[in-house]
Protein backbone atom coordinates (compact mmCIF):
# COMPACT_ATOMS: atom_id res chain seq x y z
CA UNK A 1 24.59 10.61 -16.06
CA UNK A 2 20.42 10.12 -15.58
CA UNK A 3 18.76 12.97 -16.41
CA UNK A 4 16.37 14.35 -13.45
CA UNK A 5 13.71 13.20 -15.23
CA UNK A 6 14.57 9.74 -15.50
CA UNK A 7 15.61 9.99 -11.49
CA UNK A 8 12.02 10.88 -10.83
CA UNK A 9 10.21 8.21 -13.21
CA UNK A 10 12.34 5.61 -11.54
CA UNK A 11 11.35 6.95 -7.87
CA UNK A 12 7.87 7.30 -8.72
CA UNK A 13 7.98 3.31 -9.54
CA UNK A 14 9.52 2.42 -6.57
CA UNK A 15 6.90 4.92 -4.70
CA UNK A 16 4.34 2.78 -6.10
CA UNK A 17 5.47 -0.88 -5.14
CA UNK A 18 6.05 0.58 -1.68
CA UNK A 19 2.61 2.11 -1.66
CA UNK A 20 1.16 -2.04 -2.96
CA UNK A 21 3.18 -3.25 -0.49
CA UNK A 22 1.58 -1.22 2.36
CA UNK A 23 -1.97 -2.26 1.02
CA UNK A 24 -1.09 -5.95 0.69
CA UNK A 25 -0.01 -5.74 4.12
CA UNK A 26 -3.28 -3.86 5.22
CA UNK A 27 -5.49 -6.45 3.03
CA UNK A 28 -3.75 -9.47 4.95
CA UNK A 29 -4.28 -7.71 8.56
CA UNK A 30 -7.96 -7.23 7.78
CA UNK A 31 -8.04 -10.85 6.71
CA UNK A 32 -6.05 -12.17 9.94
CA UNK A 33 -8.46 -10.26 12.08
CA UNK A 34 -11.76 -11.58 10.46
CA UNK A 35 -10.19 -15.34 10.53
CA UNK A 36 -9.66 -14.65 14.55
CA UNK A 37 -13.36 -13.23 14.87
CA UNK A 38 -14.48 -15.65 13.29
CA UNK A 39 -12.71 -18.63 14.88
CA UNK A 40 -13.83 -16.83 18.44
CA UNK A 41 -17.86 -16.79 17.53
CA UNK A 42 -16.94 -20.40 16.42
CA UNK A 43 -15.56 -21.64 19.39
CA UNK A 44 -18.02 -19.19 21.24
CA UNK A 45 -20.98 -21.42 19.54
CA UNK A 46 -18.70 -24.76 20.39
CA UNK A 47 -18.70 -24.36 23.89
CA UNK A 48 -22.55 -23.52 24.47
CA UNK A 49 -23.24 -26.86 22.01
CA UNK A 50 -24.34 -29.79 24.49
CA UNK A 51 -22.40 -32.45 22.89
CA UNK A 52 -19.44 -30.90 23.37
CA UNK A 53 -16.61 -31.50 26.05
CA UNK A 54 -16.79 -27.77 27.34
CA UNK A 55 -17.86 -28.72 30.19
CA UNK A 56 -15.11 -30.90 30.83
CA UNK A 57 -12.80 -28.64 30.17
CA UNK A 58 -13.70 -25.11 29.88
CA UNK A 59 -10.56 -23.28 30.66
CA UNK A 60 -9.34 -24.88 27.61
CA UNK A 61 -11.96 -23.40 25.41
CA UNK A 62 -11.49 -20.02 27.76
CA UNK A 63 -8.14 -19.48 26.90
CA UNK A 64 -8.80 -20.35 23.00
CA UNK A 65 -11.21 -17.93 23.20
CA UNK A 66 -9.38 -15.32 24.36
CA UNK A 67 -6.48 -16.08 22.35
CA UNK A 68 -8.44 -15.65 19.17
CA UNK A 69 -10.01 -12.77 20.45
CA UNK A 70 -6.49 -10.99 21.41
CA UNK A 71 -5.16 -11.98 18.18
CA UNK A 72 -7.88 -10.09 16.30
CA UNK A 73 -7.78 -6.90 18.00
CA UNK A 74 -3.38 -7.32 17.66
CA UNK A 75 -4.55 -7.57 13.65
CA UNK A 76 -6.56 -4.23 13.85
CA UNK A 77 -4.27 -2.35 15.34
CA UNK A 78 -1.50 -3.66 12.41
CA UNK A 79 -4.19 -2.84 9.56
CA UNK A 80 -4.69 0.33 11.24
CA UNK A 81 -1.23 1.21 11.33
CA UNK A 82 -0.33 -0.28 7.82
CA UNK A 83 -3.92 1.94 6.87
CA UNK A 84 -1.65 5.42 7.76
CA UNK A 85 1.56 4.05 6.06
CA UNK A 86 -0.79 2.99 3.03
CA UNK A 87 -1.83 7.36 3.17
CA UNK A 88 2.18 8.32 3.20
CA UNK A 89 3.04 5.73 0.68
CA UNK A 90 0.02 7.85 -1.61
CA UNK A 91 0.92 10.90 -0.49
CA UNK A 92 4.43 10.72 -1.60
CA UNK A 93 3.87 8.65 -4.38
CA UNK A 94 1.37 11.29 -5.69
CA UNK A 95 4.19 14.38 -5.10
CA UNK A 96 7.01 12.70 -6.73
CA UNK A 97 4.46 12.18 -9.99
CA UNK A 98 3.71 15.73 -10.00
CA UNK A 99 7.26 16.68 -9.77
CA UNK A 100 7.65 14.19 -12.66
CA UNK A 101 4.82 15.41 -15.22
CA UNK A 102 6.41 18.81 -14.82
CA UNK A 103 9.69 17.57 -15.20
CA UNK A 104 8.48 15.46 -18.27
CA UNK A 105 6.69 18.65 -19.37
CA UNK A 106 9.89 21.18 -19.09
CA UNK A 107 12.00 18.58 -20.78
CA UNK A 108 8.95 18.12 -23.82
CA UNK A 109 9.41 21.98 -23.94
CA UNK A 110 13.14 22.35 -24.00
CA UNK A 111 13.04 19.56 -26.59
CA UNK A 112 10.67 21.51 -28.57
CA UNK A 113 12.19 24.81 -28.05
CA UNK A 114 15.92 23.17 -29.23
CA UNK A 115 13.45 21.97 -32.04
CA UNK A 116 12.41 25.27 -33.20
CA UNK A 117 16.01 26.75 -33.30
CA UNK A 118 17.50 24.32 -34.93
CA UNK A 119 14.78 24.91 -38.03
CA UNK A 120 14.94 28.43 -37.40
CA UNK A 121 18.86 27.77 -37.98
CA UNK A 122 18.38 25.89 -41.08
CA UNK A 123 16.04 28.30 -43.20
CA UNK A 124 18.68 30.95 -42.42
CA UNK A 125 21.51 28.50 -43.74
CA UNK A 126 19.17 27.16 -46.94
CA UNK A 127 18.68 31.24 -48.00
């Protein structure tokens, strides 16, 4: 059987791949948002260029455009959403450390305590 304070050191390493995994996903929303912002101004700047075939065929650079553009702000709202699971992944990742320092700490002092007995025991024995 695990001792309570293994339980905890265990959850507290799971806590904190969940807690990377939130902020990887929030890192590669940001990125997929810039990437459609940028490819937007891009084809923004494309279709005002002369040599260009906007004006052939400007609905295609219209709906391009907007594409991009819907695709970054679908990206923000994902990063901000992964942004609050990123705050409950440190949230609980920071309780179930503090319940495992003071779990590590009561089972340092029972250690030490069955420590001190068990010399206390032997001078008594030795005399």
């Amino acid at each position: 059987m695990q001792s309570r304070k293994d339980r905890l050191r265990k959850l507290v390493k799971v806590q904190e791949q969940l807690r990377s995994l939130h902020e990887t996903r929030h890192a590669i929303h940001l990125a997929q948002e810039m990437a459609a912002k940028t490819e937007a101004t891009e084809l923004i700047e494309r279709f005002d260029a002369p040599e260009t075939m906007s004006g052939l065929f400007p609905e295609v650079y219209h709906r391009r455009i907007a594409a991009a553009q819907a695709r970054g702000e679908a990206s923000a709202e994902k990063a901000q959403a992964e942004a609050g699971n990123v705050a409950t992944a440190r949230a609980r990742s920071n309780m179930v450390e503090r319940a495992y320092r003071t779990e590590r700490q009561w089972d340092d002092r029972r250690v030490a305590d069955r420590d001190r007995l068990d010399m206390i025991d032997r001078r008594k024995d030795g005399k």
